[in-house]
C-alpha atoms as a PDB file:
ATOM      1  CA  UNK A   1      36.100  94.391  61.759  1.00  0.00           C
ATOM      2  CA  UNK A   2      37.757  97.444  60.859  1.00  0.00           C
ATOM      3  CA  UNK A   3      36.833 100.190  58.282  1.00  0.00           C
ATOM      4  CA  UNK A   4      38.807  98.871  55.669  1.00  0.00           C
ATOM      5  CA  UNK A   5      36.352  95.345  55.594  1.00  0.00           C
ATOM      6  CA  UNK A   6      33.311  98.123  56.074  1.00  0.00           C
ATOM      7  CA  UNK A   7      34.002  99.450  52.970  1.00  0.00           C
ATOM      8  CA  UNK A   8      34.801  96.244  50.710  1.00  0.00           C
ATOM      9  CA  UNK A   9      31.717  94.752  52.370  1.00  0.00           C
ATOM     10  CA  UNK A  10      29.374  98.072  51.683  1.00  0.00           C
ATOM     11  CA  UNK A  11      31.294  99.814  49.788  1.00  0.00           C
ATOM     12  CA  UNK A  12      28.400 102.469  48.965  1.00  0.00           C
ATOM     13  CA  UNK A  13      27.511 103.216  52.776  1.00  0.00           C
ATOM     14  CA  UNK A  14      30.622 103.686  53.679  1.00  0.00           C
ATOM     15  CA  UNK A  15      31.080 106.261  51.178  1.00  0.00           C
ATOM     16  CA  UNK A  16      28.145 107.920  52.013  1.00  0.00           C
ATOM     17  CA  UNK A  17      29.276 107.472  55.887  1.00  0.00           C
ATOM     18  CA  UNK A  18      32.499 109.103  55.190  1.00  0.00           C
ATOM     19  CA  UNK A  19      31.370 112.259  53.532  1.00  0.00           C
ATOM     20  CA  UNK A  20      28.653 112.813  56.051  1.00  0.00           C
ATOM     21  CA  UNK A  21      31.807 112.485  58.702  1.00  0.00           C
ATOM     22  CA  UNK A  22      33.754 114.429  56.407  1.00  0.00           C
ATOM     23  CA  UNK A  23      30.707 117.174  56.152  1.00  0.00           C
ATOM     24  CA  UNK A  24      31.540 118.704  59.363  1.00  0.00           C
ATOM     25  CA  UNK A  25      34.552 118.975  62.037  1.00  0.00           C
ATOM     26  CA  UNK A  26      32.574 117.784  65.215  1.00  0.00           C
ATOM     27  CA  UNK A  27      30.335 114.885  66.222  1.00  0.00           C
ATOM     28  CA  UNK A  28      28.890 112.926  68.695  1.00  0.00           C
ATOM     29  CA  UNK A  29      30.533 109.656  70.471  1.00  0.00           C
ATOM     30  CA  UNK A  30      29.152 108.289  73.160  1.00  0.00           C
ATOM     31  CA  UNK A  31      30.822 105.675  76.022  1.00  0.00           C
ATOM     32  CA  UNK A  32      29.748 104.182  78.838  1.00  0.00           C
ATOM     33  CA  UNK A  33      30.314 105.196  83.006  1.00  0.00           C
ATOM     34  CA  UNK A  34      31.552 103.384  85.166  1.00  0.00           C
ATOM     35  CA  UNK A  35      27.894 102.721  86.701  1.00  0.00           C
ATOM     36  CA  UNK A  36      26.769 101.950  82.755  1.00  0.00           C
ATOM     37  CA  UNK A  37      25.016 105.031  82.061  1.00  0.00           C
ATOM     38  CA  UNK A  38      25.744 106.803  79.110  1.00  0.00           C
ATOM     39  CA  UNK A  39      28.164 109.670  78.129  1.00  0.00           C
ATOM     40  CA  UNK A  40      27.782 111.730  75.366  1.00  0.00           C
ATOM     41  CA  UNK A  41      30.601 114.267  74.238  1.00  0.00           C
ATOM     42  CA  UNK A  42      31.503 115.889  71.388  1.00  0.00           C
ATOM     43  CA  UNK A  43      34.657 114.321  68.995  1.00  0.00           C
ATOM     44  CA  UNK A  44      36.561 115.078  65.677  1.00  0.00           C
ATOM     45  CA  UNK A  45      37.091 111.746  63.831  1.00  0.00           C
ATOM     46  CA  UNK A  46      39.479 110.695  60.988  1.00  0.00           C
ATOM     47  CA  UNK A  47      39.767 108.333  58.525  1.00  0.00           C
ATOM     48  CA  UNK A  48      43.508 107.186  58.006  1.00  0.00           C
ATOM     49  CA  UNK A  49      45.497 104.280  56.311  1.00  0.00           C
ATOM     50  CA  UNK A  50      41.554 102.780  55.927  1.00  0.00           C
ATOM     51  CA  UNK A  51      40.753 102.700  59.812  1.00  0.00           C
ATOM     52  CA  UNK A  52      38.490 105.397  61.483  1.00  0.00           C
ATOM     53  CA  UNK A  53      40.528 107.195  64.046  1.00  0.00           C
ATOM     54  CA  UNK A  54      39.267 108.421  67.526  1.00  0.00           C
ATOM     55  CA  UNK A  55      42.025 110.670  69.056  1.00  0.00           C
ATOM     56  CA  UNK A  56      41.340 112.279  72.791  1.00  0.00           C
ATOM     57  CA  UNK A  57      42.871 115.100  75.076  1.00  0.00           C
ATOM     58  CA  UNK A  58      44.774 112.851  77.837  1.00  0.00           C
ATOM     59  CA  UNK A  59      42.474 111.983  80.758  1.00  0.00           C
ATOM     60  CA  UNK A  60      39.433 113.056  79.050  1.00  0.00           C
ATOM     61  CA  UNK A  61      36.411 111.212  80.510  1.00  0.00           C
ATOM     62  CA  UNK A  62      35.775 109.979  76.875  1.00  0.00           C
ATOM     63  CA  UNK A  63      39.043 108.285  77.094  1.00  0.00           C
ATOM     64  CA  UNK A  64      38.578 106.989  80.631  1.00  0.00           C
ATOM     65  CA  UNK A  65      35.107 105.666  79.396  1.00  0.00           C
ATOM     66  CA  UNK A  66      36.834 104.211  76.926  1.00  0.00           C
ATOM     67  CA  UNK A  67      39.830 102.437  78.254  1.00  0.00           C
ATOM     68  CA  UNK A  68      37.454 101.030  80.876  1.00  0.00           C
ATOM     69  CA  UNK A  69      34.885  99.985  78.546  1.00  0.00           C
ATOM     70  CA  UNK A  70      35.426  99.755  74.957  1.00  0.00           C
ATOM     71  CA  UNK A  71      32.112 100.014  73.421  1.00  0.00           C
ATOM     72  CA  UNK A  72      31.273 103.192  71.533  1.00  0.00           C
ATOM     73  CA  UNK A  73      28.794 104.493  69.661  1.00  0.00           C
ATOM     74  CA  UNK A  74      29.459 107.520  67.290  1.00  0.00           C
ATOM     75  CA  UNK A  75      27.075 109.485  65.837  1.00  0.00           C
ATOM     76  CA  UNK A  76      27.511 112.568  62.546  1.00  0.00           C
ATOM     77  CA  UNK A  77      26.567 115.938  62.951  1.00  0.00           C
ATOM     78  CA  UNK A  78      23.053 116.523  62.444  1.00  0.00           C
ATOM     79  CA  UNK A  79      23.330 119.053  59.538  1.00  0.00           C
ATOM     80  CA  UNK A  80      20.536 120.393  57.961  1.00  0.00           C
ATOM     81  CA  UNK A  81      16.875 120.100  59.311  1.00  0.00           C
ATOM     82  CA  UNK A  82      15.603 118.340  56.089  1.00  0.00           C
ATOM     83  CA  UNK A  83      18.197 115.500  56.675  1.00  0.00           C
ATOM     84  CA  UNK A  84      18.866 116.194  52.905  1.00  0.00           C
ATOM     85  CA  UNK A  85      22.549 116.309  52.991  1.00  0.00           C
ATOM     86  CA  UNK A  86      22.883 112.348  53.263  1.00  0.00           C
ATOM     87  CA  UNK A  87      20.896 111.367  56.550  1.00  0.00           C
ATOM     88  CA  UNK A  88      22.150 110.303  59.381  1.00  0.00           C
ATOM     89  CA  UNK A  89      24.822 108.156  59.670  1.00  0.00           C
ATOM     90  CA  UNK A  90      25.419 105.893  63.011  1.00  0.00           C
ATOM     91  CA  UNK A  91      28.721 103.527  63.995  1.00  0.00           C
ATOM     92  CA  UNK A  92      28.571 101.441  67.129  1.00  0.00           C
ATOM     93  CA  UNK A  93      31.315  99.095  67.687  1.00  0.00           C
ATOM     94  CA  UNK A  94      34.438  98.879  70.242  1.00  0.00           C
ATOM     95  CA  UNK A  95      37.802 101.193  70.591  1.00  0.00           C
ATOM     96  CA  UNK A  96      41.148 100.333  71.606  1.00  0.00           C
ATOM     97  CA  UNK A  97      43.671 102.241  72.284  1.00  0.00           C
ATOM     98  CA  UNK A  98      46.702 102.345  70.623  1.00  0.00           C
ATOM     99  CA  UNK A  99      50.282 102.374  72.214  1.00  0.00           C
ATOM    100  CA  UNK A 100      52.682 101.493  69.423  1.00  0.00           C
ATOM    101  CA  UNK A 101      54.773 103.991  68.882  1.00  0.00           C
ATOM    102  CA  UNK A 102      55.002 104.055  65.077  1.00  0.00           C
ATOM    103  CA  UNK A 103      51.485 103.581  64.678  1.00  0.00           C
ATOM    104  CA  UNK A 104      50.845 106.748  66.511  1.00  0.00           C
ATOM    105  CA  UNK A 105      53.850 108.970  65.048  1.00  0.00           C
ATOM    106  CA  UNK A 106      52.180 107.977  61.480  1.00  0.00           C
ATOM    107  CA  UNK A 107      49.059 109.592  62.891  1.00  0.00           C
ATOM    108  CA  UNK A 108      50.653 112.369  64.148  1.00  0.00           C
ATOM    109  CA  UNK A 109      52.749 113.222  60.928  1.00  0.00           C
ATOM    110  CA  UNK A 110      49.170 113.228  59.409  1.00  0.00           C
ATOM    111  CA  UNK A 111      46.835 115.001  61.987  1.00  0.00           C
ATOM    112  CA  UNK A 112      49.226 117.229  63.523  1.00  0.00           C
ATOM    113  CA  UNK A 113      47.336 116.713  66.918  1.00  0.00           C
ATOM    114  CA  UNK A 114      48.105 118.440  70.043  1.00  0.00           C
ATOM    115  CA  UNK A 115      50.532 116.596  72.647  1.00  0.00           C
ATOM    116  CA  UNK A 116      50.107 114.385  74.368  1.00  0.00           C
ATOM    117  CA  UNK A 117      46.678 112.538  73.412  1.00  0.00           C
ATOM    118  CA  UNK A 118      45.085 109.268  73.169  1.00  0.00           C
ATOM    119  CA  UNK A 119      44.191 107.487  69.678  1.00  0.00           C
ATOM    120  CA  UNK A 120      41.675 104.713  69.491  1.00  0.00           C
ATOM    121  CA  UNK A 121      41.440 102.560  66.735  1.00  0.00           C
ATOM    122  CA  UNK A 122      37.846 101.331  66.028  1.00  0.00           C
ATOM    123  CA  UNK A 123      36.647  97.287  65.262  1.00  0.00           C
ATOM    124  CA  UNK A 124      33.059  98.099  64.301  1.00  0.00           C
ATOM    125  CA  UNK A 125      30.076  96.390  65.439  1.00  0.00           C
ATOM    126  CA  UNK A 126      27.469  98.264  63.321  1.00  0.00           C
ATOM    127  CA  UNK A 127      26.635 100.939  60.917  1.00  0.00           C
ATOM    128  CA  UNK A 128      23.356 102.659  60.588  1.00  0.00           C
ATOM    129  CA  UNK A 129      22.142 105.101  57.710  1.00  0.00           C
ATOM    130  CA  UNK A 130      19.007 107.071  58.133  1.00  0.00           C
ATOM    131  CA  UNK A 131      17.646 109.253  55.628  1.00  0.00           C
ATOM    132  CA  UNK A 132      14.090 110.531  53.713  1.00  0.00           C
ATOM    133  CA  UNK A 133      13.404 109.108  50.167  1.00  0.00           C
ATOM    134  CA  UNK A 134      11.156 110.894  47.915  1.00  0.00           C
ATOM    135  CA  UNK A 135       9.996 113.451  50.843  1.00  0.00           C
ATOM    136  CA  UNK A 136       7.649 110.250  51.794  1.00  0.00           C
ATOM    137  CA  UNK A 137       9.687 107.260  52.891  1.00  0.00           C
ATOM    138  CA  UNK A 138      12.641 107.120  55.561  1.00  0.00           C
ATOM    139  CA  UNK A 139      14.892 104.476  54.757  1.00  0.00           C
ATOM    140  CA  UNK A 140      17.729 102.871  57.674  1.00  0.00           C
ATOM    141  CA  UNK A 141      20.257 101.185  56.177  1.00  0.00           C
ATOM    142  CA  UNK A 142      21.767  98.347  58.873  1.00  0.00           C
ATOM    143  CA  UNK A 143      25.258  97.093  57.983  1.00  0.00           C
ATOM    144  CA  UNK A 144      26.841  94.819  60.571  1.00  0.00           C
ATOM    145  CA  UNK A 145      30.046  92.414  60.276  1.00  0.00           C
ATOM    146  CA  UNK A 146      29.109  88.868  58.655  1.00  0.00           C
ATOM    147  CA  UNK A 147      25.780  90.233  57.548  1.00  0.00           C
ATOM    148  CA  UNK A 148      24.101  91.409  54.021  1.00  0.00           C
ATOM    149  CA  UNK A 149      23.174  95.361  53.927  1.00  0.00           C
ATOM    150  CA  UNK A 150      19.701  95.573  55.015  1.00  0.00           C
ATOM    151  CA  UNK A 151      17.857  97.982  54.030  1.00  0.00           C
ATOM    152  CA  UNK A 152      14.475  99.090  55.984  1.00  0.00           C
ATOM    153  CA  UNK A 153      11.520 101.378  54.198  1.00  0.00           C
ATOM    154  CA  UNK A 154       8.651 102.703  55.547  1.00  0.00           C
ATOM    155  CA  UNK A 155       6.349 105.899  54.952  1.00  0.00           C
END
């Protein structure tokens, strides 16, 4: 499922995941080795034509994770302490990347980024909002595909 059926599905979280995306430049992604252990490194995202965008240097070991093994997990900047800027927003799912030509020079005409690179489209697997309510509860938000928004409180 891409972003586009994210945000007729949830509409709300995936506004709220946007801004928090859209808050700051750089975030978090994380990929698998080849032996399975996890990679963490830091990414600039981007939400196009209603898909979420992952574009790489060539032969990064993001991308190599990546073209190996699909699965991602992609987490915003922290922000502020207080988590009072929107919480935390999570998005697991799978990236693939993308080789047709006008596909990519639409991206580029957008994004301007430098050549050559490597852009992943996303299919997402799951969403995940975590923030404080009233300075007394924290609240996750689960979203995935074929599923009602479920929301979790506890104090």
């Amino acid at each position: 499922m891409n972003w586009a059926a994210f945000k007729t599905a949830a509409p709300e979280l995936a506004a709220t995941a946007e801004a928090r995306f859209g808050a700051y430049r750089h975030h978090v992604l994380a990929t698998l080795r080849r032996d399975g252990s996890p990679r963490t490194s830091g990414l600039e995202v981007r939400f196009l034509g209603s898909e979420l965008w992952l574009g790489m240097m060539p032969g990064s070991v993001k991308a190599l994770d990546l073209l190996r093994d699909p699965r991602f997990a992609l987490q915003t900047h922290p922000g502020a302490d207080d988590m009072s800027d929107g919480g935390d927003v999570r998005v697991g799912g799978r990236a693939f990347e993308v080789v047709d030509a006008a596909v990519k020079g639409a991206y580029v005409k957008e994004v301007e980024p430098p050549q050559p690179f490597h852009l992943f489209r996303t299919e997402l697997t799951e969403v995940v909002r975590t923030y404080v309510e009233d300075e007394k509860y924290l609240v996750t938000q689960v979203w995935k595909p074929g599923e009602p928004l479920r929301t979790l409180k506890r104090a």
